[in-house]
N, C-alpha and C. Protein backbone atom coordinates (compact mmCIF):
# COMPACT_ATOMS: atom_id res chain seq x y z
N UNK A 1 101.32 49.12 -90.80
CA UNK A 1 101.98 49.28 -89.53
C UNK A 1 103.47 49.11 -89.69
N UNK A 2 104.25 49.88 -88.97
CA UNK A 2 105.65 49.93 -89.19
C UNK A 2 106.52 48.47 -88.04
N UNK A 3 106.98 47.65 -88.92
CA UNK A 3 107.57 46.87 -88.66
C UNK A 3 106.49 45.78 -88.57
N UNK A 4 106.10 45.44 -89.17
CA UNK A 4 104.53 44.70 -89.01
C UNK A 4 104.33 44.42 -90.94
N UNK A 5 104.93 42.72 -90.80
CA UNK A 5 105.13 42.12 -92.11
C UNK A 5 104.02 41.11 -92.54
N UNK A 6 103.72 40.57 -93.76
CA UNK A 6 102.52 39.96 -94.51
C UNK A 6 103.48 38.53 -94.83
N UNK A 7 102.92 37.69 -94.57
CA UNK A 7 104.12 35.90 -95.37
C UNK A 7 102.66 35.76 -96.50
N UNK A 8 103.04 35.75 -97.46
CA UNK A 8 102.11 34.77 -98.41
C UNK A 8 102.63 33.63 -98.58
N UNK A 9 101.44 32.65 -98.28
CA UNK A 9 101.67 31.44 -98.63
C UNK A 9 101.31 30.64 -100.08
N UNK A 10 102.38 30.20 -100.63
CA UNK A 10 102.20 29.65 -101.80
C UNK A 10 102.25 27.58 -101.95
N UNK A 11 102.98 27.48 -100.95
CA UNK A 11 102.73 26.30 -101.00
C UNK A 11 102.71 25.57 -99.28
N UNK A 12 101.29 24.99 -99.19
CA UNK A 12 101.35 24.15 -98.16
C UNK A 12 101.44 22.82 -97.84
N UNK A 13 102.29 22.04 -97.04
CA UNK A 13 102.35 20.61 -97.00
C UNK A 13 100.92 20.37 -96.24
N UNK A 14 100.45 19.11 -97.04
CA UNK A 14 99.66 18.42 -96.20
C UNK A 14 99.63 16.99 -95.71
N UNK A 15 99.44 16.68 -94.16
CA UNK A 15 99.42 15.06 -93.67
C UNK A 15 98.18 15.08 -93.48
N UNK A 16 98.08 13.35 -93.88
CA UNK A 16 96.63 13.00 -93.93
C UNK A 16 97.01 11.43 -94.30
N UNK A 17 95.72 10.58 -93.74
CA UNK A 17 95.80 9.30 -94.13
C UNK A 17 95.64 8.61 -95.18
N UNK A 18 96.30 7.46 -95.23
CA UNK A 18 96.31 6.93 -96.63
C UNK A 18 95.33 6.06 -96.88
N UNK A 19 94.06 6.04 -95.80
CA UNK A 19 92.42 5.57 -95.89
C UNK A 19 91.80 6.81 -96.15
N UNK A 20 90.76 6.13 -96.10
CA UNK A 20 89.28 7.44 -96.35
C UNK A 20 88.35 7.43 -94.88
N UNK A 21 89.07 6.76 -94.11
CA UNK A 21 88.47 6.73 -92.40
C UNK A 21 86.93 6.81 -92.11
N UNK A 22 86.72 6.36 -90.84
CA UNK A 22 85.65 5.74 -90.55
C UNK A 22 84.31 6.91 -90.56
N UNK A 23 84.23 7.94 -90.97
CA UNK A 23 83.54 8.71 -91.15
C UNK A 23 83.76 10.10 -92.99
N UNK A 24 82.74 9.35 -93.45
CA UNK A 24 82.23 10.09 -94.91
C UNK A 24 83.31 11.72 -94.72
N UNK A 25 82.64 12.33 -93.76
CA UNK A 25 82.59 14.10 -93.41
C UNK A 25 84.23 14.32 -93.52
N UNK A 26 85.36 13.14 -94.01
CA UNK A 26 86.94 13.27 -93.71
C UNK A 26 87.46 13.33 -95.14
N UNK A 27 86.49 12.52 -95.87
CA UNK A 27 86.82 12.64 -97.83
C UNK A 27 85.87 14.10 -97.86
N UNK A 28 85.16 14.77 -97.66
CA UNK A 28 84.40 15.92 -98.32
C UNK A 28 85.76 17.03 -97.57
N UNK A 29 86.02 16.77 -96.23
CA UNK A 29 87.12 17.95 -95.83
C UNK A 29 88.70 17.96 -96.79
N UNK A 30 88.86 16.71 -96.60
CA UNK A 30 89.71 16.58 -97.77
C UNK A 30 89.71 16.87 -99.16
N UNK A 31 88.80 16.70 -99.76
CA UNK A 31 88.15 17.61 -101.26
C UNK A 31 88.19 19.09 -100.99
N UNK A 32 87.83 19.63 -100.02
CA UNK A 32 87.16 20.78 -99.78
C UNK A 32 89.04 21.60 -99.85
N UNK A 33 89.60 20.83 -99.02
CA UNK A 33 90.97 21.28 -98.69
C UNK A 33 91.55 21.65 -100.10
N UNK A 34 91.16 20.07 -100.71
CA UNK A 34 92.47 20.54 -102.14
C UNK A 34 91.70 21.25 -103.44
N UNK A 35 90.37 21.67 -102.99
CA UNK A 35 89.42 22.87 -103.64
C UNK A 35 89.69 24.22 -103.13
N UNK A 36 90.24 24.64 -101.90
CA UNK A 36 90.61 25.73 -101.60
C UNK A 36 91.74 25.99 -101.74
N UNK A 37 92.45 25.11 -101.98
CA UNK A 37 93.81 25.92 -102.37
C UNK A 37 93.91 25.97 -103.48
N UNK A 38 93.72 25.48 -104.32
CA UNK A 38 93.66 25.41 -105.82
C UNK A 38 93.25 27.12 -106.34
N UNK A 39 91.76 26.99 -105.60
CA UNK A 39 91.28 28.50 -106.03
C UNK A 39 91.59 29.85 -105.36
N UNK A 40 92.79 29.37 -104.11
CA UNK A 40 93.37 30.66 -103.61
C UNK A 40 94.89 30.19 -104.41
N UNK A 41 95.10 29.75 -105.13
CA UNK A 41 96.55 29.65 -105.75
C UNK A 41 97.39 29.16 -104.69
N UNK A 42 97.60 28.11 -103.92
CA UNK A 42 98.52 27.73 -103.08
C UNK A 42 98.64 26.07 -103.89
N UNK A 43 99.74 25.91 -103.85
CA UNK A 43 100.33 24.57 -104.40
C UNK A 43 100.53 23.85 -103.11
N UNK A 44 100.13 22.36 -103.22
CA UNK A 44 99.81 21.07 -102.36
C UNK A 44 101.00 20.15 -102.35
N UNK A 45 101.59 20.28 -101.41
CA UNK A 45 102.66 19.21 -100.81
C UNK A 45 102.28 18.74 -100.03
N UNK A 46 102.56 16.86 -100.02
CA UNK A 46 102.18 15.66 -99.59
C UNK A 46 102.81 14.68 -99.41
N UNK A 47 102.48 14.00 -98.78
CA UNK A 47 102.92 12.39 -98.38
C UNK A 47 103.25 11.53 -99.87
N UNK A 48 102.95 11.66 -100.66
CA UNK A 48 103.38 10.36 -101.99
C UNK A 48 102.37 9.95 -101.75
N UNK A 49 101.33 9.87 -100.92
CA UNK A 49 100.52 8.59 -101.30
C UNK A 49 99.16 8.61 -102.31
N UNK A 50 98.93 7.45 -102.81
CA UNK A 50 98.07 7.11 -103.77
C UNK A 50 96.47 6.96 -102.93
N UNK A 51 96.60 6.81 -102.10
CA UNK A 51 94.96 6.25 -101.57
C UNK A 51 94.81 7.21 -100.29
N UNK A 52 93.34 6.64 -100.56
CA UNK A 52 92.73 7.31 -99.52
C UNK A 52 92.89 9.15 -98.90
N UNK A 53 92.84 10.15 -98.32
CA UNK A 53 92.44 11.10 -98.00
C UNK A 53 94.14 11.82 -98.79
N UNK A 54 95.28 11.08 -98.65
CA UNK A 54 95.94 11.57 -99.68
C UNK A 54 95.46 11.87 -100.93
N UNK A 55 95.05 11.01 -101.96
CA UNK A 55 94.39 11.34 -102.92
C UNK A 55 93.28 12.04 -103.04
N UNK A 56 92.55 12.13 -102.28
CA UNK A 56 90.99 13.20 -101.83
C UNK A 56 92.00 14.79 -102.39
N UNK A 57 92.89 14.96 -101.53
CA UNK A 57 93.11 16.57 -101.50
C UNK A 57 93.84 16.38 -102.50
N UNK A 58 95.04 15.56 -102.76
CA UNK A 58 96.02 15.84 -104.13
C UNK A 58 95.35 16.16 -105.34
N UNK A 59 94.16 15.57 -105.63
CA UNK A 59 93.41 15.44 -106.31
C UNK A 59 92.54 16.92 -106.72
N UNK A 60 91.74 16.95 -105.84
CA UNK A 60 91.10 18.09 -105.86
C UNK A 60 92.44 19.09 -106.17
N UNK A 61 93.43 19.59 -105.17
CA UNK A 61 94.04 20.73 -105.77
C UNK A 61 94.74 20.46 -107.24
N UNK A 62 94.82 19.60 -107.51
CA UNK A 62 95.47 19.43 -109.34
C UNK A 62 93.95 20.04 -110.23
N UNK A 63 92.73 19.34 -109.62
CA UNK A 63 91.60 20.00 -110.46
C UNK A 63 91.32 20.74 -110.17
N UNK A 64 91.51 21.82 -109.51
CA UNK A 64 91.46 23.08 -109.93
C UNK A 64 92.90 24.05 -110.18
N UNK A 65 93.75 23.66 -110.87
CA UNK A 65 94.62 24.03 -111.58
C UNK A 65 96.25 24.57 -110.54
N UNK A 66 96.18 24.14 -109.84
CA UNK A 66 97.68 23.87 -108.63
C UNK A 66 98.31 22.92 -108.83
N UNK A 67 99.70 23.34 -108.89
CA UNK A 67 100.94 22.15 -108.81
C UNK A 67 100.69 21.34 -107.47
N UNK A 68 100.77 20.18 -107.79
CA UNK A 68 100.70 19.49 -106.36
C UNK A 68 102.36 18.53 -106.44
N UNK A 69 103.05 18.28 -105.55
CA UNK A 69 104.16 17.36 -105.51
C UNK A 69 104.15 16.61 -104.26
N UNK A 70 104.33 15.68 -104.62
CA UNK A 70 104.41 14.53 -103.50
C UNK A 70 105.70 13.75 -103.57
N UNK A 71 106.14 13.65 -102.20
CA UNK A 71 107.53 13.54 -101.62
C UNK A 71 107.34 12.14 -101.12
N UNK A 72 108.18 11.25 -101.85
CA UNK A 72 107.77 9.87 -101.62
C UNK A 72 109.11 8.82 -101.24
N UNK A 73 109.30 8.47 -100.14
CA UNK A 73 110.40 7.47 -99.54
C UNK A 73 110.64 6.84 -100.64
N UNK A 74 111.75 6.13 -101.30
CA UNK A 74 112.12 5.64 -102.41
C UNK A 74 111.78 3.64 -102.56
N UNK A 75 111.76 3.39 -100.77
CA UNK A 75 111.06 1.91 -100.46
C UNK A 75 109.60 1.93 -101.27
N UNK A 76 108.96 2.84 -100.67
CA UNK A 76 107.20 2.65 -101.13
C UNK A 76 107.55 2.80 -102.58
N UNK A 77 107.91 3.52 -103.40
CA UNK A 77 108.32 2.98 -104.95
C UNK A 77 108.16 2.05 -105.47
N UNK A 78 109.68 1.07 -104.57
CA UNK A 78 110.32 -0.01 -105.02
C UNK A 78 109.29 -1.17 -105.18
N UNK A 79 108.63 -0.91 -103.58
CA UNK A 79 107.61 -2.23 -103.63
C UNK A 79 106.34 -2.09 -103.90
N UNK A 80 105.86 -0.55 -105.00
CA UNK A 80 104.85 -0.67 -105.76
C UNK A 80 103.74 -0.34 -104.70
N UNK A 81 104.22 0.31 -103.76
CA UNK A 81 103.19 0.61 -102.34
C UNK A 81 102.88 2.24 -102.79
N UNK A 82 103.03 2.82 -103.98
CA UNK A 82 102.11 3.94 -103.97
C UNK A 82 101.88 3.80 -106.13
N UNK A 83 100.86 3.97 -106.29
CA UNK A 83 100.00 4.17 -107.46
C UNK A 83 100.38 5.43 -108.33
N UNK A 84 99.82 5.46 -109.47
CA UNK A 84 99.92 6.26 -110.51
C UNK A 84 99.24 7.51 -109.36
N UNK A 85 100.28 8.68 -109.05
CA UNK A 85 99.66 10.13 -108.62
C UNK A 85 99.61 11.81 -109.36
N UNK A 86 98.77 12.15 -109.16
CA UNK A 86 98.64 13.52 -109.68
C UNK A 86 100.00 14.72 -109.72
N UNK A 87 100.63 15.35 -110.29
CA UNK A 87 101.28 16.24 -109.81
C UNK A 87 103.02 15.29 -109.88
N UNK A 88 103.52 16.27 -109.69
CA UNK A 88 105.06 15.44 -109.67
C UNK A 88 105.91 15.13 -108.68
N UNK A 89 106.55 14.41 -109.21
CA UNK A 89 106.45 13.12 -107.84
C UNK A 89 108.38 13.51 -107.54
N UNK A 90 108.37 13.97 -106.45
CA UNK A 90 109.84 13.91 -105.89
C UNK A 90 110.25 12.26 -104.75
N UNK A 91 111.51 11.55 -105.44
CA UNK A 91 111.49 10.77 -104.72
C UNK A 91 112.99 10.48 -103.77
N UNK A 92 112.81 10.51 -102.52
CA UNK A 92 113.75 11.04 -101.63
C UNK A 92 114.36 9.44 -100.84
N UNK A 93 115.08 9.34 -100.18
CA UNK A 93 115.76 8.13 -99.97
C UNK A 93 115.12 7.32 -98.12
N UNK A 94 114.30 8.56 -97.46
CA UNK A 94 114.17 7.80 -96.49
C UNK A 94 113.03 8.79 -95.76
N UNK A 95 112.37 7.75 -94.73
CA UNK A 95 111.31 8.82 -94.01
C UNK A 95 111.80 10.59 -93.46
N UNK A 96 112.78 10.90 -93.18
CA UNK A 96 113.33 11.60 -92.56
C UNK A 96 113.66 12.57 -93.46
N UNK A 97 114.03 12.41 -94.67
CA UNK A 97 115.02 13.46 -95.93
C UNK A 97 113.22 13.50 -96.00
N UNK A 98 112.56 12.79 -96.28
CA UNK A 98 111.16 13.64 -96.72
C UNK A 98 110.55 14.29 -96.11
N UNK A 99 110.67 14.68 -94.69
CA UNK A 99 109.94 15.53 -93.95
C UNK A 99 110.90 16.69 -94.18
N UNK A 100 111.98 16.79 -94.06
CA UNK A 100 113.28 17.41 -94.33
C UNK A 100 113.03 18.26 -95.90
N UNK A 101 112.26 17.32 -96.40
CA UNK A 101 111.48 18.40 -97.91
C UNK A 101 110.86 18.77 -97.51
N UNK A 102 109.46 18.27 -96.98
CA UNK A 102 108.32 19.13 -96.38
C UNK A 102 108.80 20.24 -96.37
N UNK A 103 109.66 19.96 -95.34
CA UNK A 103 109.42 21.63 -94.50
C UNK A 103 110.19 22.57 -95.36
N UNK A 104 111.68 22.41 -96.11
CA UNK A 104 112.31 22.80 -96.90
C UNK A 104 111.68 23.39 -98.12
N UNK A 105 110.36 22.98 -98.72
CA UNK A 105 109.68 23.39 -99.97
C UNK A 105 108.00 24.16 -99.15
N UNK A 106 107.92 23.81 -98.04
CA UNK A 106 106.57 23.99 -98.03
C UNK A 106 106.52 25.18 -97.00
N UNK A 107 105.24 26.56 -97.03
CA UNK A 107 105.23 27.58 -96.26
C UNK A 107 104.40 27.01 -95.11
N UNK A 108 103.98 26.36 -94.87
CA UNK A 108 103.29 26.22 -93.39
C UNK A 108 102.49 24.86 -93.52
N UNK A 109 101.51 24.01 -92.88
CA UNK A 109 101.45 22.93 -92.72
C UNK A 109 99.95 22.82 -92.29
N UNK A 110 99.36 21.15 -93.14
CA UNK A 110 98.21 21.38 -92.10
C UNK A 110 97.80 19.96 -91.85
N UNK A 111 96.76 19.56 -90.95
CA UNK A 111 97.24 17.80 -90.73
C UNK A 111 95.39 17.94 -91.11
N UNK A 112 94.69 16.66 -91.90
CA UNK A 112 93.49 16.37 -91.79
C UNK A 112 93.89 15.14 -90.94
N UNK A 113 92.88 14.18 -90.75
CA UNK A 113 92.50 12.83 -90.47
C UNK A 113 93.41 12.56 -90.89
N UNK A 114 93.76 11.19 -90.05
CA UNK A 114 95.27 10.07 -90.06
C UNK A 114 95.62 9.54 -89.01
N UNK A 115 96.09 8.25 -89.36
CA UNK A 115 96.68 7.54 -87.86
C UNK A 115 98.25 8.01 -87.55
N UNK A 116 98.71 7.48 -86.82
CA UNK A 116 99.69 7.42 -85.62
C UNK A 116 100.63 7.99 -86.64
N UNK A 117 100.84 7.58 -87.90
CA UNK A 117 101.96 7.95 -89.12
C UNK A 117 101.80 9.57 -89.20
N UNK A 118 100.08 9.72 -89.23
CA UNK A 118 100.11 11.47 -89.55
C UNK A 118 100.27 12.21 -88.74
N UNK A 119 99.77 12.01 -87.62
CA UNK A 119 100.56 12.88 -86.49
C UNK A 119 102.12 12.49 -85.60
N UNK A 120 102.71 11.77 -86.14
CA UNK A 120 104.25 11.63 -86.00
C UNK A 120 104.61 12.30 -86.58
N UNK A 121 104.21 12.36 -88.11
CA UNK A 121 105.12 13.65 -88.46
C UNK A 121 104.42 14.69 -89.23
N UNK A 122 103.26 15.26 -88.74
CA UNK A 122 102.92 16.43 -88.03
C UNK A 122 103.78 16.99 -86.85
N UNK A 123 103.60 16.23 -85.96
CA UNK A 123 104.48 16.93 -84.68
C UNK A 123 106.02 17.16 -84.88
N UNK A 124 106.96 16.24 -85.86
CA UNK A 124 108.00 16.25 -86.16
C UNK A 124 108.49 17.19 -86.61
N UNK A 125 107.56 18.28 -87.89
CA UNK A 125 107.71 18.76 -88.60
C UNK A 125 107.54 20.10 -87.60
N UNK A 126 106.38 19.56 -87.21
CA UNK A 126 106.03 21.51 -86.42
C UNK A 126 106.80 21.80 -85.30
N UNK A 127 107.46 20.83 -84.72
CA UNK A 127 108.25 20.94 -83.73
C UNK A 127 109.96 21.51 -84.37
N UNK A 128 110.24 21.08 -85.50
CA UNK A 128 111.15 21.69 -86.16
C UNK A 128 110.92 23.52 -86.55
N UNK A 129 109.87 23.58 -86.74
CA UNK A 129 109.89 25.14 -87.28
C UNK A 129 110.39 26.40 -86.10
């Protein structure tokens, strides 16, 4: 169609909590997540974090062969508040410059399970685009 364009997406940010939450069915969506992009070739941008449904998807998309990078406040570093993670680790100076990557590195966005942290900036981010 004339004037009628295609975006491929190559890399999507994802928010999600840094538990595995009160229901099983939130770690299998989270696996499932960083299993589908892996095998449609889309690279996984994230929160930095080490636990819980962060690690579910970071995880999965590194095993099946996707760059994953995680954008990590330079505090949670300092005080050892995020773990050995998959993929390479960008580390930025404050909550704000890292959403400010998000959106800067990443083609579109998607939120699983998470508290009050993941949809703050979910909405932050999508409200910017």
């Amino acid at each position: 169609m004339e004037g009628f364009s295609v975006r491929t997406l190559e890399k999507i940010c994802v928010f999600c909590g840094a538990n595995y939450g009160k229901d099983e069915s939130y770690v299998k969506v989270a696996n499932r997540l960083g299993e589908a992009l892996g095998i449609r070739g889309i690279n996984l941008i994230y929160e930095g974090g080490s636990l819980g449904l962060m690690r579910c998807a970071s995880t999965a998309a590194a095993m099946h062969g996707k760059r994953v990078l995680s954008i990590v406040p330079s505090a949670f570093t300092e005080k050892n508040l995020i773990e050995k993670i998959c993929g390479k680790e960008l580390k930025v100076s404050t909550m704000h410059e890292r959403l400010l990557k998000m959106m800067e590195f990443g083609d579109a966005v998607i939120a699983l399970p998470g508290g009050f942290g993941t949809l703050e900036e979910f909405f932050q981010i999508v409200s910017w685009a």
